[in-house]
Protein backbone atom coordinates (compact mmCIF):
# COMPACT_ATOMS: atom_id res chain seq x y z
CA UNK A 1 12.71 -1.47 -33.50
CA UNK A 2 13.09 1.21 -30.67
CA UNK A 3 10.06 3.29 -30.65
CA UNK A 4 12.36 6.91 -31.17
CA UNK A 5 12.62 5.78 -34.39
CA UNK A 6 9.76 6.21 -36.07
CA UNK A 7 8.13 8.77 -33.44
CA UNK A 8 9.29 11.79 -32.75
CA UNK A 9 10.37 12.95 -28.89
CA UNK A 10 8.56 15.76 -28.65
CA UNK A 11 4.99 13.00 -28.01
CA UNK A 12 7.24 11.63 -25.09
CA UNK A 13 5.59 11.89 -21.54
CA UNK A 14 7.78 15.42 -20.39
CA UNK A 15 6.82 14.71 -16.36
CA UNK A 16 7.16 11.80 -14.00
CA UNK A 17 3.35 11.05 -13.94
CA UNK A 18 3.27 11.02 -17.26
CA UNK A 19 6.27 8.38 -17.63
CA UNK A 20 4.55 6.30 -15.27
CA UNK A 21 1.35 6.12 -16.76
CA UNK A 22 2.58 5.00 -19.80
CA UNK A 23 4.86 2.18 -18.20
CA UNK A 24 2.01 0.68 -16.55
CA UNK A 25 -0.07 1.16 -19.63
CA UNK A 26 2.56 -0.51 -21.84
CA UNK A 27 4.11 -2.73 -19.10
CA UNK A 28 2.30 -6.43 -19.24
CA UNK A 29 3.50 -6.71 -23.44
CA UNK A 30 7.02 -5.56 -21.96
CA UNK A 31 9.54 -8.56 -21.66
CA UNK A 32 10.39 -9.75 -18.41
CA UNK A 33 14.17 -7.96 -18.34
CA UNK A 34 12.23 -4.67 -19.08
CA UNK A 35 9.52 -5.66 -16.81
CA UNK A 36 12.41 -5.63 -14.07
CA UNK A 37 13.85 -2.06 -15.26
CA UNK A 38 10.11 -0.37 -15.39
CA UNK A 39 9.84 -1.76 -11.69
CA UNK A 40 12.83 -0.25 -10.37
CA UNK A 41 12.08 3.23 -12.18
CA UNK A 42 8.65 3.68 -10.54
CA UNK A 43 9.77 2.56 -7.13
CA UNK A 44 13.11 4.09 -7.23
CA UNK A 45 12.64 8.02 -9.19
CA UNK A 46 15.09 9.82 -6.69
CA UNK A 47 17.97 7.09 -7.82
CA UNK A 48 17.23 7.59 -11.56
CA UNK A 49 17.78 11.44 -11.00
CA UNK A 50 21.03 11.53 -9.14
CA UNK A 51 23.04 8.61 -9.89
CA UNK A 52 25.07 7.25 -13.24
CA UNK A 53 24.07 5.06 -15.50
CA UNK A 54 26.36 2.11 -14.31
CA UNK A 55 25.05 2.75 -10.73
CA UNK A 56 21.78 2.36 -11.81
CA UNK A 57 22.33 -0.20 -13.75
CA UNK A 58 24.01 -2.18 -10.86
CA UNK A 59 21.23 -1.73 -8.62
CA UNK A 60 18.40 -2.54 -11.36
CA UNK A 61 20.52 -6.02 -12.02
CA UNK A 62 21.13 -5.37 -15.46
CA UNK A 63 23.64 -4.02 -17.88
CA UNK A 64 23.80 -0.44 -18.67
CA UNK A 65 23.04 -0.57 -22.37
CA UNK A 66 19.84 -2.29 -21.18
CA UNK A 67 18.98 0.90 -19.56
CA UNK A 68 19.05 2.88 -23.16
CA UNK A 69 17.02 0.32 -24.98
CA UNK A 70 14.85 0.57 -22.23
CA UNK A 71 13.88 4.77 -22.49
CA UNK A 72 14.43 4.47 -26.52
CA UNK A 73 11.64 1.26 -26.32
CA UNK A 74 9.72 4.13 -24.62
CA UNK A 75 10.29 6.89 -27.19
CA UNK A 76 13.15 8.56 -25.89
CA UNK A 77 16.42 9.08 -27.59
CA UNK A 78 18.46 7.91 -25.02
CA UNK A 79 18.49 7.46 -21.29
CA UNK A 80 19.51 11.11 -20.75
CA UNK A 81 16.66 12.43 -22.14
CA UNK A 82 14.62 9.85 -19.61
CA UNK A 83 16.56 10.43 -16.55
CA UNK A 84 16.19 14.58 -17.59
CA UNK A 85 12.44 14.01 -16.86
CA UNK A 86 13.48 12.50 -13.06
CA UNK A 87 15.53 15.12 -12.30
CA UNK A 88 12.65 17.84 -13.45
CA UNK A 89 10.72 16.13 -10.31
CA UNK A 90 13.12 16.04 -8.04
CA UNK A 91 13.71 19.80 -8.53
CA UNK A 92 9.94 20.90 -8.03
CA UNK A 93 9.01 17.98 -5.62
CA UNK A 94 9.27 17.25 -1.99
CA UNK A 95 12.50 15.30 -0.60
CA UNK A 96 12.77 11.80 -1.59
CA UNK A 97 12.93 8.72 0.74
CA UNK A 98 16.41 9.09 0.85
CA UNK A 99 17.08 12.65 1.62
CA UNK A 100 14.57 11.72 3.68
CA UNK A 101 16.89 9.37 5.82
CA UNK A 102 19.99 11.14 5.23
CA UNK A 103 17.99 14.11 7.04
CA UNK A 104 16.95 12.16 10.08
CA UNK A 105 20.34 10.14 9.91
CA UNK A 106 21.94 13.79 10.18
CA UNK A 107 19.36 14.98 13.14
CA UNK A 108 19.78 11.72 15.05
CA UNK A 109 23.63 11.33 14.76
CA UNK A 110 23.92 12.34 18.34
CA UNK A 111 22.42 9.17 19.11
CA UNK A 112 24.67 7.11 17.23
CA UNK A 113 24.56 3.09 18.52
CA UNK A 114 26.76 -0.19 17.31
CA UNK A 115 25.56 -3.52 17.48
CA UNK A 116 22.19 -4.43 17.95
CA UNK A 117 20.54 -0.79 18.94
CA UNK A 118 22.54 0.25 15.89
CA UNK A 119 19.96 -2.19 13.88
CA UNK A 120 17.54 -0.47 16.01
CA UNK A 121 18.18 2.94 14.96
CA UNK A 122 18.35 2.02 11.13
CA UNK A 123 15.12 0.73 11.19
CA UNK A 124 13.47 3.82 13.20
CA UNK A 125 15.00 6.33 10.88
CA UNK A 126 13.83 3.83 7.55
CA UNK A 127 10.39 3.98 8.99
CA UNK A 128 10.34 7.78 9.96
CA UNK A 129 11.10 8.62 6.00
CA UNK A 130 8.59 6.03 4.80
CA UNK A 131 5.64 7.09 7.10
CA UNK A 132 6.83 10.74 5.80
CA UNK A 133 6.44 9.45 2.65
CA UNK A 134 3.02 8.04 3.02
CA UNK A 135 1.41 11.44 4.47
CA UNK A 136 2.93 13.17 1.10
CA UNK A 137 1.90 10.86 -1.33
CA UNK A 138 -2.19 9.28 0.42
CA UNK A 139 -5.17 11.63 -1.41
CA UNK A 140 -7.55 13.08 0.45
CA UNK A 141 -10.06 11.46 -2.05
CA UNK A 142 -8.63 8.03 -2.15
CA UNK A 143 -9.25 8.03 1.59
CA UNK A 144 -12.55 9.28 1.61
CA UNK A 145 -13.74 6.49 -1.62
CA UNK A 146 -12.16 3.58 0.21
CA UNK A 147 -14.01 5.02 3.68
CA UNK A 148 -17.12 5.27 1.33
CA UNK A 149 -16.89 2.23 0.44
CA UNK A 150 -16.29 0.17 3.74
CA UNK A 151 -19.51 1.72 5.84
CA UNK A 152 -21.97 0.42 2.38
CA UNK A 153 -20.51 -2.55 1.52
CA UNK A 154 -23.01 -5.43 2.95
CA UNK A 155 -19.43 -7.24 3.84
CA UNK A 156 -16.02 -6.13 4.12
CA UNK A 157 -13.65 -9.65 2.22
CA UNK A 158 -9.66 -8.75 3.03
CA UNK A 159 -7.18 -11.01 1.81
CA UNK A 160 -3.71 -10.56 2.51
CA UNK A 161 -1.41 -13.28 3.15
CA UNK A 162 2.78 -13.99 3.71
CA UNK A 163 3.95 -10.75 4.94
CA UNK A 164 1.05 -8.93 4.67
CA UNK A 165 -0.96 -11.20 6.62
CA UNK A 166 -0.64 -8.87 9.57
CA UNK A 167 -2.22 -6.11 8.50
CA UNK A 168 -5.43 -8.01 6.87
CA UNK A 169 -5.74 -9.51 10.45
CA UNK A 170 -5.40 -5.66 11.95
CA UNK A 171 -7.97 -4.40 9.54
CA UNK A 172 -10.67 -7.41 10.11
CA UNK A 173 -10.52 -6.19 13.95
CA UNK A 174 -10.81 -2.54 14.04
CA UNK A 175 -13.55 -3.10 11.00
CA UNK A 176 -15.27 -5.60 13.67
CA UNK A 177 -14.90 -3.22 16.07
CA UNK A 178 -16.96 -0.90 14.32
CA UNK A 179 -19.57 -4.10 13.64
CA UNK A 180 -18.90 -4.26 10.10
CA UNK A 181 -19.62 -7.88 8.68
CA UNK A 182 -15.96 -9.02 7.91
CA UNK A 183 -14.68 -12.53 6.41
CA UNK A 184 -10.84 -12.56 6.01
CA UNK A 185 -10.45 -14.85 3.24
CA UNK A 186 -6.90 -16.53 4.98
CA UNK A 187 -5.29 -19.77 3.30
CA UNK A 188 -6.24 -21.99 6.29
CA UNK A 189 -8.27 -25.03 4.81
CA UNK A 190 -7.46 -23.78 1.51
CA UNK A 191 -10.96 -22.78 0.73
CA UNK A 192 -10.42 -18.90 0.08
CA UNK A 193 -10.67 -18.97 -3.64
CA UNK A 194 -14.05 -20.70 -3.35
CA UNK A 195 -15.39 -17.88 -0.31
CA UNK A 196 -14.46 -15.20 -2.72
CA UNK A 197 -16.38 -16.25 -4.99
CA UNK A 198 -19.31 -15.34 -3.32
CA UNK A 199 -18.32 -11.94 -3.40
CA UNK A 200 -20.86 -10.01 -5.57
CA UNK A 201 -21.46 -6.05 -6.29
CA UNK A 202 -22.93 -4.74 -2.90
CA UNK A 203 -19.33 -6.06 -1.33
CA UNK A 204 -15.99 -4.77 -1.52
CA UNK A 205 -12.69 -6.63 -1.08
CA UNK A 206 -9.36 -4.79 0.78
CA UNK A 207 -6.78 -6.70 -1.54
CA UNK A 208 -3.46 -6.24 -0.01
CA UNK A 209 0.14 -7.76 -1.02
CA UNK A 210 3.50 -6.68 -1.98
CA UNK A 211 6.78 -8.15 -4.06
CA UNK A 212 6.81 -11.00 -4.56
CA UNK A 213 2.82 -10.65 -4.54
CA UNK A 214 1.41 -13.57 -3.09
CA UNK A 215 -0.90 -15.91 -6.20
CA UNK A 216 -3.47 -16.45 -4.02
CA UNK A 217 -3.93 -12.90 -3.72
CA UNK A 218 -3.74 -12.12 -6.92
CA UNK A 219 -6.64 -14.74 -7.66
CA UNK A 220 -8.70 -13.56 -5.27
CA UNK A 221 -8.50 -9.80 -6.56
CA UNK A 222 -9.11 -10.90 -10.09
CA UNK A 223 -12.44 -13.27 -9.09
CA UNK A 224 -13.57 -9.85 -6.97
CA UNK A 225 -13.17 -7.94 -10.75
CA UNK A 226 -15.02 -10.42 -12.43
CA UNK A 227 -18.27 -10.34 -10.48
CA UNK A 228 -17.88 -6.43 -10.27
CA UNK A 229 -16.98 -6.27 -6.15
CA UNK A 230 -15.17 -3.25 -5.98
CA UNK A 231 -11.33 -3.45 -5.00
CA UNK A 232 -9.80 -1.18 -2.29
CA UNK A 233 -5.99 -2.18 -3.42
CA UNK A 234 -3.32 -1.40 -0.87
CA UNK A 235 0.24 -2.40 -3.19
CA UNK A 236 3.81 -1.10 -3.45
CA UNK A 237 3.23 0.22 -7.08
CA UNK A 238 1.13 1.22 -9.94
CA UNK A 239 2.53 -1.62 -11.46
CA UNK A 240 1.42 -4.50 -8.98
CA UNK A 241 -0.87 -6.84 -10.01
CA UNK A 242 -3.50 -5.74 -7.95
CA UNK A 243 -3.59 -1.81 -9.08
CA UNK A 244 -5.36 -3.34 -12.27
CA UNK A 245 -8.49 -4.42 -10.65
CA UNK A 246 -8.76 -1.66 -7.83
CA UNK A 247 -11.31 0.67 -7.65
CA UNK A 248 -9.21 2.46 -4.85
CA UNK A 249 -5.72 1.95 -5.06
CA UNK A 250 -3.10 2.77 -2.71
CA UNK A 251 0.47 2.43 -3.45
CA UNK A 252 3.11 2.62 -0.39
CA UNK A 253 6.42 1.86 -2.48
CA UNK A 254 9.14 0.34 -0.70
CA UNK A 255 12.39 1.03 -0.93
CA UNK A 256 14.75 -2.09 -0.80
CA UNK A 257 13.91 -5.75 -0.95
CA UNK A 258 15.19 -7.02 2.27
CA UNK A 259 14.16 -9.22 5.07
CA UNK A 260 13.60 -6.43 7.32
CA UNK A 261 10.92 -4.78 5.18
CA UNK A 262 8.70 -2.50 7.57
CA UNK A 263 5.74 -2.36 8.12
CA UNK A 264 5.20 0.60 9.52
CA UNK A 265 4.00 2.81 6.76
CA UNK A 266 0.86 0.01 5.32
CA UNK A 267 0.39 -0.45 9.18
CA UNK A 268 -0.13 3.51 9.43
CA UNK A 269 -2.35 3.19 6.33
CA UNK A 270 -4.53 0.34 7.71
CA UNK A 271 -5.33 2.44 10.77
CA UNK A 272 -6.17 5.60 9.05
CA UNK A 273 -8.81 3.68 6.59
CA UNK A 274 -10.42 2.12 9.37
CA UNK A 275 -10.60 5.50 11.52
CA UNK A 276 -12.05 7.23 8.40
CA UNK A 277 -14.60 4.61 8.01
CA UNK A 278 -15.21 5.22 12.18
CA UNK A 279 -15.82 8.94 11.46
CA UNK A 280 -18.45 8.06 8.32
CA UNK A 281 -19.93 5.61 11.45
CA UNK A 282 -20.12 8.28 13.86
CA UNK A 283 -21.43 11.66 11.99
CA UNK A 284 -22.58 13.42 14.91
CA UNK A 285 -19.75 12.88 17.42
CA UNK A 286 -17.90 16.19 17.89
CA UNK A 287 -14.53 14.83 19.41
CA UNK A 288 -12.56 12.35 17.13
CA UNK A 289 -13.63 8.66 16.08
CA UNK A 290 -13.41 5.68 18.06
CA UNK A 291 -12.64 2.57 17.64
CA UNK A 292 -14.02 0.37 20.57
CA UNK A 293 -11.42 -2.82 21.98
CA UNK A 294 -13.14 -5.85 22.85
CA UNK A 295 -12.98 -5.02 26.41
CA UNK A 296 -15.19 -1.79 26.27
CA UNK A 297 -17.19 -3.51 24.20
CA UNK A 298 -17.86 -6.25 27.14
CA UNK A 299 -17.90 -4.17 29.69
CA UNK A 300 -20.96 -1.83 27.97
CA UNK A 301 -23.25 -5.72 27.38
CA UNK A 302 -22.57 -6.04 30.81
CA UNK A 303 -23.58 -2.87 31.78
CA UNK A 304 -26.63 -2.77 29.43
CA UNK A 305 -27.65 -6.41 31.08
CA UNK A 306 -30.61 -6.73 32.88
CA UNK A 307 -30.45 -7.20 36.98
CA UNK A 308 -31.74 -10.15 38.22
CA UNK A 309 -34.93 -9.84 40.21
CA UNK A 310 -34.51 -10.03 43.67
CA UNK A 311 -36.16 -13.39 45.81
CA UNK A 312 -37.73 -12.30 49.20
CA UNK A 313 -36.73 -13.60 52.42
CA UNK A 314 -33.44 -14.38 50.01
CA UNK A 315 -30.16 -12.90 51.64
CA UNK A 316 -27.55 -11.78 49.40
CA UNK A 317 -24.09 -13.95 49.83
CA UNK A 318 -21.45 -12.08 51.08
């Protein structure tokens, strides 16, 4: 029985956070049809707001009248009243990821390309909006509790594997860089479940993974919330597996599910967490954190290295 039924609208989340917190409250008894829908809404809020019902529904992969069970199973009389509440955000909110790129399509028309810088420019402008995207929607305090968290931690565990492999492998450097003790708990040798569970309460584990989340992942961020290591989560959405368990959870939604995902954006993020850990590192420097490379770091042993004392009657070789 739909829930508007026996409880009235007017207890009905009237804003977007509100809508969202009660998917993701309600969302793992949902079935897996509605699971699908409840995705799509959270990642997708500027579609919900402008387009029909059928449109939506053809994007979502469903059929239309799925769409109105779906808000009435949430206490709404209908999908109108639901999609109402989207368009109430969109009005009082900043531009959506694609106004975004219709903006910086519009600016960079004069540059238009075919063929394969065509490709180029698609993917410049995608990333442009989404990094946009990620400076609007990042707190101030998540940043600073993550940060907090990765200068105490006795070690630093990151697991992120498929496509996200690349930015667990960026963060384990620039967090070695700044001689943090870092394991990267990879899939080589197929031991990773076992090393995280050594993880205990004075650690913290960077979890990071996006659709379709990788199981090993997912494992490994459940073992860290059973022995009580905090989770720094970085996920496409409040509804990802890993937002659960996190203690700090960053969500960097993403707008299509294509093979040319960026990126870009959870790049961006990566960076920033480990320059905010830099600047808890480095208190009283008054120009901006640094991150030492392995070379500088080589070239200062070798500078702090002891000469070798010099043999008498020895003549230097030339």
């Amino acid at each position: 029985m739909a829930k508007n039924q026996h409880s009235s609208s007017v207890s009905v989340p009237q804003n977007y956070e509100g809508i969202v917190n009660l998917i993701t409250r309600d969302y793992a008894g949902l079935s897996p049809g509605y699971q699908q829908i409840a995705r799509f809404f959270t990642q997708n809020p500027n579609v919900i707001a402008l387009e029909s019902i059928n449109a939506i529904a053809e994007k979502c992969g469903v059929h239309p009248s799925s769409l109105v069970r779906f808000a009435q199973n949430l206490g709404y009389s209908g999908f109108k009243q639901l999609q109402g509440v989207f368009q109430t955000r969109l009005a009082t909110a900043a531009p959506g990821f694609r106004e975004r790129i219709s903006a910086l399509e519009s600016e960079l028309s004069r540059n238009v390309s075919h063929g394969n810088k065509g490709f180029l420019k698609d993917l410049v402008v995608r990333d442009m909006a989404a990094l946009q995207g990620l400076l609007e929607s990042v707190p101030e305090e998540a940043l600073s509790a993550a940060a907090k968290f990765l200068t105490t931690a006795q070690t630093v565990f990151i697991a992120g594997q498929l496509r996200s492999e690349p930015l667990a492998l960026l963060l384990r450097y620039l967090l070695t860089m700044l001689h943090r003790r870092v394991i990267l708990l990879d899939p080589a040798g197929g031991l990773a479940p076992e090393m995280a569970q050594t993880m205990g309460e004075r650690d913290v584990l960077v979890s990071i993974a996006f659709r379709h989340y990788a199981k090993e992942v997912v494992s490994i961020t459940e073992i860290a919330a059973a022995s009580g290591t905090p989770v720094i989560a970085i996920t496409d959405s409040q509804l990802s597996p890993l937002a659960k368990e996190a203690r700090v959870l960053f969500t960097v939604p993403e707008d299509e599910y294509s093979f040319s995902r960026s990126l870009a954006a959870p790049m961006c993020l990566v960076q920033c967490l480990a320059t905010a850990t830099a600047a808890v590192l480095q208190p009283n420097r008054e120009a901006a954190p640094r991150i030492p490379s392995v070379t500088e770091i080589a070239r200062d042993q070798k500078a702090r290295l002891p000469k070798p004392p010099r043999v008498p009657g020895k003549r230097s070789s030339q």
